[in-house]
PDB file of N, CA and C in Angstrom:
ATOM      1  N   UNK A   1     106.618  77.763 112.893  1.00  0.00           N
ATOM      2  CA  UNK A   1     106.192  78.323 111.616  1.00  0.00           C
ATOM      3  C   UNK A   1     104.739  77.914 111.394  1.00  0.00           C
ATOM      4  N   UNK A   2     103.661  79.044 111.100  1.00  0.00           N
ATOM      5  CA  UNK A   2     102.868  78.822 110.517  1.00  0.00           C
ATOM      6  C   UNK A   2     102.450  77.630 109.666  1.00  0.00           C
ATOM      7  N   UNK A   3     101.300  76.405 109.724  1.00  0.00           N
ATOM      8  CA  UNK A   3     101.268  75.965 108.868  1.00  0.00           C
ATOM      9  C   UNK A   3     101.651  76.528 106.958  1.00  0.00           C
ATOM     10  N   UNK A   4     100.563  77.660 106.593  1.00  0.00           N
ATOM     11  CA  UNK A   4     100.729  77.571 105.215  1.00  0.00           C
ATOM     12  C   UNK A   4     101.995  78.422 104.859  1.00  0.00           C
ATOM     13  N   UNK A   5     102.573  78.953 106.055  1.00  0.00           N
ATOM     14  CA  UNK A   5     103.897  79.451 105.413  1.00  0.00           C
ATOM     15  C   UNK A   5     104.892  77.864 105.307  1.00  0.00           C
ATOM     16  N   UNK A   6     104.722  77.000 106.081  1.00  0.00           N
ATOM     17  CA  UNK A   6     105.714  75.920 105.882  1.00  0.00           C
ATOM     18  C   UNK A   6     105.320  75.434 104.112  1.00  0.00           C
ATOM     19  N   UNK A   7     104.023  75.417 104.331  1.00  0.00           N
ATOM     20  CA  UNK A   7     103.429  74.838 102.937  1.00  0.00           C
ATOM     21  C   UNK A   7     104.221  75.405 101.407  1.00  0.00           C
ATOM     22  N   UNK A   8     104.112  77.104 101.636  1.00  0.00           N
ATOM     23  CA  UNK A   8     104.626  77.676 100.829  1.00  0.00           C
ATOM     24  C   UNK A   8     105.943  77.591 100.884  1.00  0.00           C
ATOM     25  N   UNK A   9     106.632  77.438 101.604  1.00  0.00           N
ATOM     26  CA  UNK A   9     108.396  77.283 101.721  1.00  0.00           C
ATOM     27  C   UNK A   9     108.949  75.894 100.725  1.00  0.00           C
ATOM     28  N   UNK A  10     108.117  75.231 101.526  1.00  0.00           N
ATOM     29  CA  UNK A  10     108.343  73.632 100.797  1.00  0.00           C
ATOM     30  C   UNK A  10     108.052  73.668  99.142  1.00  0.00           C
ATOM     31  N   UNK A  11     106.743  74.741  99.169  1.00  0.00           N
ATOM     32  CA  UNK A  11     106.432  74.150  97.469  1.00  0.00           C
ATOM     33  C   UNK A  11     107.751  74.799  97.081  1.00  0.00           C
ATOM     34  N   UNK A  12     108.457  75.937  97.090  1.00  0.00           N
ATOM     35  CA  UNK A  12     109.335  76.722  96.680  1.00  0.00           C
ATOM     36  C   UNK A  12     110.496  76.382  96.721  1.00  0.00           C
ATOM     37  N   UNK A  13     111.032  75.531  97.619  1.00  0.00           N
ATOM     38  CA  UNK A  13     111.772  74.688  97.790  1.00  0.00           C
ATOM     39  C   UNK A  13     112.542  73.837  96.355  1.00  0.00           C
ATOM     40  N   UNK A  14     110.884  72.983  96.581  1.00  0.00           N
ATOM     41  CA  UNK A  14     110.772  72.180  95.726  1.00  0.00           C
ATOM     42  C   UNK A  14     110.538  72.491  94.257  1.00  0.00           C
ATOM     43  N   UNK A  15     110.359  73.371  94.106  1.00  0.00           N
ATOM     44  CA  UNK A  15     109.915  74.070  92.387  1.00  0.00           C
ATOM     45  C   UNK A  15     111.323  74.526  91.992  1.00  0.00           C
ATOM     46  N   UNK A  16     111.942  75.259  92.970  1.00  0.00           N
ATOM     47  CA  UNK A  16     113.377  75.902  92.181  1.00  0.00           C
ATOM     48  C   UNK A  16     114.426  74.077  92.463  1.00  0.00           C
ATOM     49  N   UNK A  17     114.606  73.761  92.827  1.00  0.00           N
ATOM     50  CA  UNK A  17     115.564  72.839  93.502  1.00  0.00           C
ATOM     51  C   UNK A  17     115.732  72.221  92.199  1.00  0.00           C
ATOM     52  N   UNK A  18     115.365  71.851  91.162  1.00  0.00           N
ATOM     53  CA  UNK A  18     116.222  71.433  89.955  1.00  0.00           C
ATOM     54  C   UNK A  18     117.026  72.463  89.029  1.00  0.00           C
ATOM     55  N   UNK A  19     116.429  73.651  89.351  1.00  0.00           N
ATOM     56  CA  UNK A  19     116.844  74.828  88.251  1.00  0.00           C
ATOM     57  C   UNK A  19     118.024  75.204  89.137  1.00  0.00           C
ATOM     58  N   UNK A  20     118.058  75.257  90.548  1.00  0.00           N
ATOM     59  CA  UNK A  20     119.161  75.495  91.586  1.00  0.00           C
ATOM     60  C   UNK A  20     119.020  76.902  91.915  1.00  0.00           C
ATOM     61  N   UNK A  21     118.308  78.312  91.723  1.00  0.00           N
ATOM     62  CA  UNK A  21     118.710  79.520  92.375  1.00  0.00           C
ATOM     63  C   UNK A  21     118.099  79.019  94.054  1.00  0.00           C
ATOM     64  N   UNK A  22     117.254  78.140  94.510  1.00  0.00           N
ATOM     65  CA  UNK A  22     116.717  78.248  95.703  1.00  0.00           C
ATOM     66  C   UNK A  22     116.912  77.054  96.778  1.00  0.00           C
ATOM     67  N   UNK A  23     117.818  77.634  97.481  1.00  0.00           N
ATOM     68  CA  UNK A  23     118.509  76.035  98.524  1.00  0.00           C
ATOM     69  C   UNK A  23     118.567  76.555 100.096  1.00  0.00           C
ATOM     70  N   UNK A  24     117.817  75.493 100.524  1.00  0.00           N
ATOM     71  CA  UNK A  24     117.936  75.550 101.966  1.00  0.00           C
ATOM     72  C   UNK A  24     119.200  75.891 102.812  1.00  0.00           C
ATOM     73  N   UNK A  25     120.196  75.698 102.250  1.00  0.00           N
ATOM     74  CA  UNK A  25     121.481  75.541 102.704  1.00  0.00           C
ATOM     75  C   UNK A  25     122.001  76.778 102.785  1.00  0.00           C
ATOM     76  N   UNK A  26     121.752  77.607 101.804  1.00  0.00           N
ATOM     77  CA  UNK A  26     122.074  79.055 101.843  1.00  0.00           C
ATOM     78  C   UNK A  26     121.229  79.692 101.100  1.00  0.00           C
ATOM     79  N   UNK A  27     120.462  80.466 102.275  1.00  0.00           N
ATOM     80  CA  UNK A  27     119.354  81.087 102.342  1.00  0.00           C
ATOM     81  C   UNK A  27     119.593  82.505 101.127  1.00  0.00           C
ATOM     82  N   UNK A  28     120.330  83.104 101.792  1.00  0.00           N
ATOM     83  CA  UNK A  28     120.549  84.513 101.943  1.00  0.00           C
ATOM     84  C   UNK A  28     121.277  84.902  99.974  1.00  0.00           C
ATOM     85  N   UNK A  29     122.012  83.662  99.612  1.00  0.00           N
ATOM     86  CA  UNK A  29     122.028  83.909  97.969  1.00  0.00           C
ATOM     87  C   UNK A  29     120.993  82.913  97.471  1.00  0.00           C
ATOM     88  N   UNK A  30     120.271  81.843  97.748  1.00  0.00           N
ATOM     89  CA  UNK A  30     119.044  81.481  97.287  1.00  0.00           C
ATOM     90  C   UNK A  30     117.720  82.933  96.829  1.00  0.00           C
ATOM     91  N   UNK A  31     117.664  83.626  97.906  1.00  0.00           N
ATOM     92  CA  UNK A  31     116.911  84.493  98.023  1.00  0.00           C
ATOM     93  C   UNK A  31     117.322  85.744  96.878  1.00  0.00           C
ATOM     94  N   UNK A  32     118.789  86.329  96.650  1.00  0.00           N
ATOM     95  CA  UNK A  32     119.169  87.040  95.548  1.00  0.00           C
ATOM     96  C   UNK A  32     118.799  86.157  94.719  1.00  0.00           C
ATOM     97  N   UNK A  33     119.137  84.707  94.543  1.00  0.00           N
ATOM     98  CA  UNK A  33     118.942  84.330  92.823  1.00  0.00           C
ATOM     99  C   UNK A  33     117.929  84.156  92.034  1.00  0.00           C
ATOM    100  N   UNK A  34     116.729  84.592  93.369  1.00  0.00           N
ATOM    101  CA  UNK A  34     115.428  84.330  93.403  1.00  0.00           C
ATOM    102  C   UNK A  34     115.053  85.712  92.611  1.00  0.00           C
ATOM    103  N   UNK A  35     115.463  86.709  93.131  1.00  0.00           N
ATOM    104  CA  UNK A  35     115.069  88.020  92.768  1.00  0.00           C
ATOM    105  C   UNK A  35     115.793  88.380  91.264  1.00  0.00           C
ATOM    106  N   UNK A  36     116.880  88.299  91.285  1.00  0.00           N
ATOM    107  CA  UNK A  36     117.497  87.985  90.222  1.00  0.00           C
ATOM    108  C   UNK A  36     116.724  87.229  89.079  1.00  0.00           C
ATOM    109  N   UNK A  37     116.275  85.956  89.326  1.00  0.00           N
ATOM    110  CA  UNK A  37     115.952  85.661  88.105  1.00  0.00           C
ATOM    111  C   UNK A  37     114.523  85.709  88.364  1.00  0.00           C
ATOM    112  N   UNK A  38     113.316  86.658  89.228  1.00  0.00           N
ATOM    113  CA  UNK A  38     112.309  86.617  88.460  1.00  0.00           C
ATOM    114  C   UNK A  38     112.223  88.552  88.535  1.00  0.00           C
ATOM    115  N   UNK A  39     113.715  88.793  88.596  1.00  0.00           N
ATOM    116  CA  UNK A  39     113.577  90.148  88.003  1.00  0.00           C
ATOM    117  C   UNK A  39     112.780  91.168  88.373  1.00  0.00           C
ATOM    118  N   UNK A  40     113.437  91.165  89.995  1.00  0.00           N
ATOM    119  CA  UNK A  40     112.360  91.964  91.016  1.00  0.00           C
ATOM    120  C   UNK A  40     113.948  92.972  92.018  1.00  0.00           C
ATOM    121  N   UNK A  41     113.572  93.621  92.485  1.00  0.00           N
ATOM    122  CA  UNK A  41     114.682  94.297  93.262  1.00  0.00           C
ATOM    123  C   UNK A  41     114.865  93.116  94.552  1.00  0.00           C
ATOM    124  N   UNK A  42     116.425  93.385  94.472  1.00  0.00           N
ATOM    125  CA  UNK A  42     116.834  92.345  95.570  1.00  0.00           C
ATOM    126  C   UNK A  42     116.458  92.364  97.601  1.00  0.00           C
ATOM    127  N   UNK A  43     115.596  91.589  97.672  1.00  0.00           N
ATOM    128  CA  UNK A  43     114.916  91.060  99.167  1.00  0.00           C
ATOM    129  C   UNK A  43     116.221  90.448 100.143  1.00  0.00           C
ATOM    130  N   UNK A  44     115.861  90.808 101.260  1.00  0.00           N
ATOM    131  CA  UNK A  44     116.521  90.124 102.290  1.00  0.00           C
ATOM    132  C   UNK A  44     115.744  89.771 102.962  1.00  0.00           C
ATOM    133  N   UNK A  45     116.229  88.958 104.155  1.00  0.00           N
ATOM    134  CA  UNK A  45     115.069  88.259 105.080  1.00  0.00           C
ATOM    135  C   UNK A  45     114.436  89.099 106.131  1.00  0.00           C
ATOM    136  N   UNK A  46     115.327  90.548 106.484  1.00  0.00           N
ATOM    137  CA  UNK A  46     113.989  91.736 107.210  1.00  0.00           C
ATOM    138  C   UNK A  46     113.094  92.354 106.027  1.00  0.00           C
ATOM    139  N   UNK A  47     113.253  91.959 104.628  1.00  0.00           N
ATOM    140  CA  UNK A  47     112.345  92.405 103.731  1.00  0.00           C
ATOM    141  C   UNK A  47     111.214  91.093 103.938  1.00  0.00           C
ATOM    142  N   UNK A  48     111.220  90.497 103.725  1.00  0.00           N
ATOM    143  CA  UNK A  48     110.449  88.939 104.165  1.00  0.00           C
ATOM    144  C   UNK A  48     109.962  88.875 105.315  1.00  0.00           C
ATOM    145  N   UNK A  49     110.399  89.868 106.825  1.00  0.00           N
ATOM    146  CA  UNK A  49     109.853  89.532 107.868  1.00  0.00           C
ATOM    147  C   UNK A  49     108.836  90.366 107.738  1.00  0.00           C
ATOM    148  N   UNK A  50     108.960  91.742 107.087  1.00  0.00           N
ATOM    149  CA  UNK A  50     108.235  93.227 106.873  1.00  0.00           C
ATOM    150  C   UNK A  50     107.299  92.756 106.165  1.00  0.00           C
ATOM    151  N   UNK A  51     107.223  92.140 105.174  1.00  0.00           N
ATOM    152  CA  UNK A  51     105.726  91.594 104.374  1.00  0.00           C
ATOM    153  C   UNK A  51     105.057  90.443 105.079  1.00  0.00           C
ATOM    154  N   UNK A  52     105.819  89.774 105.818  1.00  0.00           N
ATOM    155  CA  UNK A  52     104.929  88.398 106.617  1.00  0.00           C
ATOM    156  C   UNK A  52     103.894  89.583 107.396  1.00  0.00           C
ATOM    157  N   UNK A  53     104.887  90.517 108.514  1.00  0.00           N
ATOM    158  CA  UNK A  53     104.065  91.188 109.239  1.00  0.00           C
ATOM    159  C   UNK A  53     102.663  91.724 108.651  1.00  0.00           C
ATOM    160  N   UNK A  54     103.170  92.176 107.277  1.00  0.00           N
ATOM    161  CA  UNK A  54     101.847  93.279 106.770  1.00  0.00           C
ATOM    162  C   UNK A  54     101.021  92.821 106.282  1.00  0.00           C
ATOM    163  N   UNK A  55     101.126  91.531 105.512  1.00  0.00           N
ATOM    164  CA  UNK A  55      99.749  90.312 105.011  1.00  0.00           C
ATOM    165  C   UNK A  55      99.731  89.815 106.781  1.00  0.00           C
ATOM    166  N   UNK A  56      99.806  89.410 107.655  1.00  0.00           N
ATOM    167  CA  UNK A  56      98.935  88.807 108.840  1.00  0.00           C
ATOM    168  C   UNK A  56      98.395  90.173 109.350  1.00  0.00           C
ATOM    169  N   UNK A  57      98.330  91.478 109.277  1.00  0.00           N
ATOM    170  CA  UNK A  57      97.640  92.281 109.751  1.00  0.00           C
ATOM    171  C   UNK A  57      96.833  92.807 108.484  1.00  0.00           C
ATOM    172  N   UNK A  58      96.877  92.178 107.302  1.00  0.00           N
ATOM    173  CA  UNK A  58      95.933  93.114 105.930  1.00  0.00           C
ATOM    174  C   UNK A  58      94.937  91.497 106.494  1.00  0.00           C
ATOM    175  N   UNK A  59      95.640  90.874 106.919  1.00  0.00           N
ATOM    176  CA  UNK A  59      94.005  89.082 107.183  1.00  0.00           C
ATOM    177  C   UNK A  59      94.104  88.982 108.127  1.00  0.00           C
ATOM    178  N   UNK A  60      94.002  90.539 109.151  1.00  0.00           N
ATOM    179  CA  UNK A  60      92.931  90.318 110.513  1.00  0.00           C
ATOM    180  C   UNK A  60      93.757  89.551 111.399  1.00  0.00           C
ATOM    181  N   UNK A  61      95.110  89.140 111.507  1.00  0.00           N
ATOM    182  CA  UNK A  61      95.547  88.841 112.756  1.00  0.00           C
ATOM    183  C   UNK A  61      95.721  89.403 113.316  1.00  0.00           C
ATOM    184  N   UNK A  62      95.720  89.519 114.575  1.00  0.00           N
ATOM    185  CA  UNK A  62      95.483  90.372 116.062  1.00  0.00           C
ATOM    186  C   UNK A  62      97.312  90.452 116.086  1.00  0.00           C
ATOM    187  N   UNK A  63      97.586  92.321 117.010  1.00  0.00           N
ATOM    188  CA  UNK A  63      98.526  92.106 117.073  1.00  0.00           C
ATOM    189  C   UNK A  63      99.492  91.367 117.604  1.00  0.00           C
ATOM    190  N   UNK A  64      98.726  91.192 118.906  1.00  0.00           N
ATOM    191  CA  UNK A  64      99.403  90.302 120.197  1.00  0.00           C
ATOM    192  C   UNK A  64     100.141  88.869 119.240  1.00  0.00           C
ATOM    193  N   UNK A  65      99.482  88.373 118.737  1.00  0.00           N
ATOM    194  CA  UNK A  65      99.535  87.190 117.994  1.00  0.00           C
ATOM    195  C   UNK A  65     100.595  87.234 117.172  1.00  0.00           C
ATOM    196  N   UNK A  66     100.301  88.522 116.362  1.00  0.00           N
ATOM    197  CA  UNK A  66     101.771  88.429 115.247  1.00  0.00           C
ATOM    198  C   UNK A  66     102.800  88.878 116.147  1.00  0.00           C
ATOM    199  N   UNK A  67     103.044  89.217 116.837  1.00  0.00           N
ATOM    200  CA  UNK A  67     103.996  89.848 117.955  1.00  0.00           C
ATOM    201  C   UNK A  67     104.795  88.428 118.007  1.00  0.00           C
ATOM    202  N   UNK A  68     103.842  87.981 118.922  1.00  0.00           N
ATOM    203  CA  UNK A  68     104.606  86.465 119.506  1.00  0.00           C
ATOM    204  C   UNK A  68     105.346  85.988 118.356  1.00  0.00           C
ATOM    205  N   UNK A  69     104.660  85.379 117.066  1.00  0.00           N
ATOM    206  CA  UNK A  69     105.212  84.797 116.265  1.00  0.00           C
ATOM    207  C   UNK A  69     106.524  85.699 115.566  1.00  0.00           C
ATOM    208  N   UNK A  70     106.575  86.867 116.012  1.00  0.00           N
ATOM    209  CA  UNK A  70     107.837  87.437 115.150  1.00  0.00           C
ATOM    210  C   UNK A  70     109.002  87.462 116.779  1.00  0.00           C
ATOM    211  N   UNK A  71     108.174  86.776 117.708  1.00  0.00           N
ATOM    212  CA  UNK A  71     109.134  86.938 118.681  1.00  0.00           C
ATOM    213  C   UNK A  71     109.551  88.632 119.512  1.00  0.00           C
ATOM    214  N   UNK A  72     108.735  89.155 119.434  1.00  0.00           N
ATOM    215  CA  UNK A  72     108.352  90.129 120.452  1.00  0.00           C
ATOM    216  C   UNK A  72     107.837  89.924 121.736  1.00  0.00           C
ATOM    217  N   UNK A  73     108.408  90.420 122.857  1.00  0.00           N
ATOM    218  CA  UNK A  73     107.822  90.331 124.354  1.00  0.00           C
ATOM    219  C   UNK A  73     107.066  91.737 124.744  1.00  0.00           C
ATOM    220  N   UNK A  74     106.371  92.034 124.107  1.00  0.00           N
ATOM    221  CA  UNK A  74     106.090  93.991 124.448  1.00  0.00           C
ATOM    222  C   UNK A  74     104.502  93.676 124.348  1.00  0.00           C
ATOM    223  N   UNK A  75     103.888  92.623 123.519  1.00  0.00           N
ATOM    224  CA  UNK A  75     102.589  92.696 123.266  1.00  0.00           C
ATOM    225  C   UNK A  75     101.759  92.993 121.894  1.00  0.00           C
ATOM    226  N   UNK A  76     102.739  93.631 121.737  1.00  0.00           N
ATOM    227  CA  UNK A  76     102.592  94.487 119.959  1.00  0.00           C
ATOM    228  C   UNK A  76     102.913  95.611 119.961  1.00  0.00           C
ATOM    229  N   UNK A  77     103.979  96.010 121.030  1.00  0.00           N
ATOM    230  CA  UNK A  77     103.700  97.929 120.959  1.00  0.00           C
ATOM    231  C   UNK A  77     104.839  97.900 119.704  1.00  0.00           C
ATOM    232  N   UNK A  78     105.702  96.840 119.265  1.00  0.00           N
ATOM    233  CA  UNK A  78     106.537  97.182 118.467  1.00  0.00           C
ATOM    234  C   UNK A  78     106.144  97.326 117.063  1.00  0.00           C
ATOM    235  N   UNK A  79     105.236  96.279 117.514  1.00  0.00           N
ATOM    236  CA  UNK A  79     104.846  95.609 115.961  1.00  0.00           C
ATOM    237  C   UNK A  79     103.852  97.025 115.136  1.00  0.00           C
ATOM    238  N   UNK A  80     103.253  97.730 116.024  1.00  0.00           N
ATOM    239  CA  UNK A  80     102.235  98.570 116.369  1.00  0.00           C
ATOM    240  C   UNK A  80     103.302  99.708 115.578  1.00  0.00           C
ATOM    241  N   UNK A  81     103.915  99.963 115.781  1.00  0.00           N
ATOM    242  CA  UNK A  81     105.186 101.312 115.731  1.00  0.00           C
ATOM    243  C   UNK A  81     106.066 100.903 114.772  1.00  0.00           C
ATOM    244  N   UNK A  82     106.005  99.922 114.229  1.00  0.00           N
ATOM    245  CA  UNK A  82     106.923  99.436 113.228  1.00  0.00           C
ATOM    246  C   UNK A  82     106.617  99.025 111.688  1.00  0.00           C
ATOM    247  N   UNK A  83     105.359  98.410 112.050  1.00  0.00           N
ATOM    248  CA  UNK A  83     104.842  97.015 110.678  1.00  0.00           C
ATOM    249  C   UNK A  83     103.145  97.873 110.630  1.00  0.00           C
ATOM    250  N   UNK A  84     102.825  98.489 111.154  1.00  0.00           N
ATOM    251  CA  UNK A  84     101.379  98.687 111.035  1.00  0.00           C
ATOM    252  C   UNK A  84     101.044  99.512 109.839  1.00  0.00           C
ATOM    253  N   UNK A  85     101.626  99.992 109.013  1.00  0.00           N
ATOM    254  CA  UNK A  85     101.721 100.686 107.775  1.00  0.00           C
ATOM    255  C   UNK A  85     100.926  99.956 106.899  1.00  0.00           C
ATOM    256  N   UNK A  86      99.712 100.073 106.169  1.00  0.00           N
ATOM    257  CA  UNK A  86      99.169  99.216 105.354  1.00  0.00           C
ATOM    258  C   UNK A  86      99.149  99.580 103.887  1.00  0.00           C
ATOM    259  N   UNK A  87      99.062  99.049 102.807  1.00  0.00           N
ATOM    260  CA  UNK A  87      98.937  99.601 101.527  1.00  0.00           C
ATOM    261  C   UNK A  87      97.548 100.264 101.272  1.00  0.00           C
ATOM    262  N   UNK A  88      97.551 101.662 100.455  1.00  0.00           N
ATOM    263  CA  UNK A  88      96.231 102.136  99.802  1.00  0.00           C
ATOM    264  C   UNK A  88      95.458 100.980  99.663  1.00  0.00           C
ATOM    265  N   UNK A  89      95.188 100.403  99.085  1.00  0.00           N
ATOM    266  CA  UNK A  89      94.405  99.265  98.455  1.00  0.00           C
ATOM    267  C   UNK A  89      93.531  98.454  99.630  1.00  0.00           C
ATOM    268  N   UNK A  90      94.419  98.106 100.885  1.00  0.00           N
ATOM    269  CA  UNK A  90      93.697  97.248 101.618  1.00  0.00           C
ATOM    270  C   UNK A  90      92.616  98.300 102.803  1.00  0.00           C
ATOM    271  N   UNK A  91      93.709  99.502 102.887  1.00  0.00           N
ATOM    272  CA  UNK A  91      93.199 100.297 103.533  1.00  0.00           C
ATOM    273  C   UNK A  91      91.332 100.864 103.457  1.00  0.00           C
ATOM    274  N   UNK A  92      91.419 101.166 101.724  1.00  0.00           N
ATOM    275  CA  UNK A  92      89.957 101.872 101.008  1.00  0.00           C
ATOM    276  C   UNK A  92      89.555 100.287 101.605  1.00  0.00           C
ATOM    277  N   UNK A  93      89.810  99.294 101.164  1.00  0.00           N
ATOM    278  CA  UNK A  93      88.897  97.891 101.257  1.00  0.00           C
ATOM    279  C   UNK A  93      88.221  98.224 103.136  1.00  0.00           C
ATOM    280  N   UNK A  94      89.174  98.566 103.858  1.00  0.00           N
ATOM    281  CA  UNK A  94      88.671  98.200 104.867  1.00  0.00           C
ATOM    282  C   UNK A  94      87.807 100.111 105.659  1.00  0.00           C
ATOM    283  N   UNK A  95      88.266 100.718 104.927  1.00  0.00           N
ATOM    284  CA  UNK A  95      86.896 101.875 104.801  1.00  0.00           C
ATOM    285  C   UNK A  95      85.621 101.273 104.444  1.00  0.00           C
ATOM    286  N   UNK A  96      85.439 100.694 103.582  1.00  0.00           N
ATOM    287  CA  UNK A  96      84.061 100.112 103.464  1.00  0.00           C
ATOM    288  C   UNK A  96      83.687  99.531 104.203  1.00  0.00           C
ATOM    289  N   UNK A  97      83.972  99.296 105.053  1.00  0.00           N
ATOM    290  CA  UNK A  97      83.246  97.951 106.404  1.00  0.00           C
ATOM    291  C   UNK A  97      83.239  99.266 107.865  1.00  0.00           C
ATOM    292  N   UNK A  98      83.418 100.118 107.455  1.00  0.00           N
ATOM    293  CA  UNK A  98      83.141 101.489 108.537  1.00  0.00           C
ATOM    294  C   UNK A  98      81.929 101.643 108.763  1.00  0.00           C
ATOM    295  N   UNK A  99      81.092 101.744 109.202  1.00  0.00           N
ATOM    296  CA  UNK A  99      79.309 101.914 109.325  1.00  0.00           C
ATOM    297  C   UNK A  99      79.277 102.648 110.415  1.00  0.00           C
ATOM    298  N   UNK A 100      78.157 103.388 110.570  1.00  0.00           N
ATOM    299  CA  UNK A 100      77.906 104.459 111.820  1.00  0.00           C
ATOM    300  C   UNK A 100      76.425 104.161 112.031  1.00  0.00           C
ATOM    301  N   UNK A 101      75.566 103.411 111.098  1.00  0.00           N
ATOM    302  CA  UNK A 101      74.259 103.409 111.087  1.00  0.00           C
ATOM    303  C   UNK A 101      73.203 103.930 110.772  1.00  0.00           C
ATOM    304  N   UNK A 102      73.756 105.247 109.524  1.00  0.00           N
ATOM    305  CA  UNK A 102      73.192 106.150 109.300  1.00  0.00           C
ATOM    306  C   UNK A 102      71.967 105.427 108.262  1.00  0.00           C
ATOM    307  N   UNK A 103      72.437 104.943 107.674  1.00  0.00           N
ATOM    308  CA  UNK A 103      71.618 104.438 106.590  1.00  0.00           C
ATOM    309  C   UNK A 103      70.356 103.723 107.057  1.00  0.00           C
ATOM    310  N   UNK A 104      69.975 103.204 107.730  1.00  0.00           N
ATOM    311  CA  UNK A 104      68.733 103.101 108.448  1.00  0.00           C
ATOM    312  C   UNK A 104      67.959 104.175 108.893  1.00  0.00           C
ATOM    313  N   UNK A 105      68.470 105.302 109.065  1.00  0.00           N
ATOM    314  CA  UNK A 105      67.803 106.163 110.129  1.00  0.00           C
ATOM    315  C   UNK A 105      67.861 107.582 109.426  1.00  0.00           C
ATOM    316  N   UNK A 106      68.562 107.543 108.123  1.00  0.00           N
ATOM    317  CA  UNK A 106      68.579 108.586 107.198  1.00  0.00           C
ATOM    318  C   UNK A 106      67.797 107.856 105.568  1.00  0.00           C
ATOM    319  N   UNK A 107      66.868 108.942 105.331  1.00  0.00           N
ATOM    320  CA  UNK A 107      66.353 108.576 103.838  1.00  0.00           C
ATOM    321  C   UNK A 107      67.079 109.080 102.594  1.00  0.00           C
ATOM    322  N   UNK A 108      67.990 108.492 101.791  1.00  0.00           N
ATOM    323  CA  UNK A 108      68.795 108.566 101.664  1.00  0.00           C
ATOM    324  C   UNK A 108      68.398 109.204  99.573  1.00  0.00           C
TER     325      UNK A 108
END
């Protein structure tokens, strides 16, 4: 595991663990009681693998890389065909960093 995903697990851990919806022990209704009480539609852990994938490719991790870590042997052709879907938002962000060079060489 990623350092700051361990980071984030632990704080979360530790923040619900007196109120009780969030326990190591059982993941899978920790995670409903989670959604449940902050009143979001109910997640499972391929909903959790699907957003890890899509924040390490919206911050520039290479696919090969997230591949491995989700435990793929293909390289990324899966990850590529599967998780590469990005939101409007990050997408326009990363239109702006498109350049062709015109702007030097056109008076604008």
């Amino acid at each position: 595991m990623i350092h700051e995903m361990k980071a984030l697990c632990k704080k979360l851990l530790f923040d619900h663990r007196e109120r009780g919806p969030c326990s190591d022990q059982e993941p899978r209704r920790s995670l409903k009681n989670s959604c449940i009480e902050a009143r979001i539609k109910p997640l499972t852990n391929h909903h959790l693998r699907h957003i890890f994938a899509t924040r390490c490719i919206e911050c520039g991790v290479d696919f090969k890389t997230i591949a491995t870590w989700l435990g793929h042997r293909d390289g990324g052709k899966l990850l590529l065909a599967r998780y590469s879907h990005l939101r409007n938002e990050h997408s326009q962000q990363m239109a702006t960093k498109v350049s062709f060079g015109l702007r030097k060489s056109l008076k604008v």
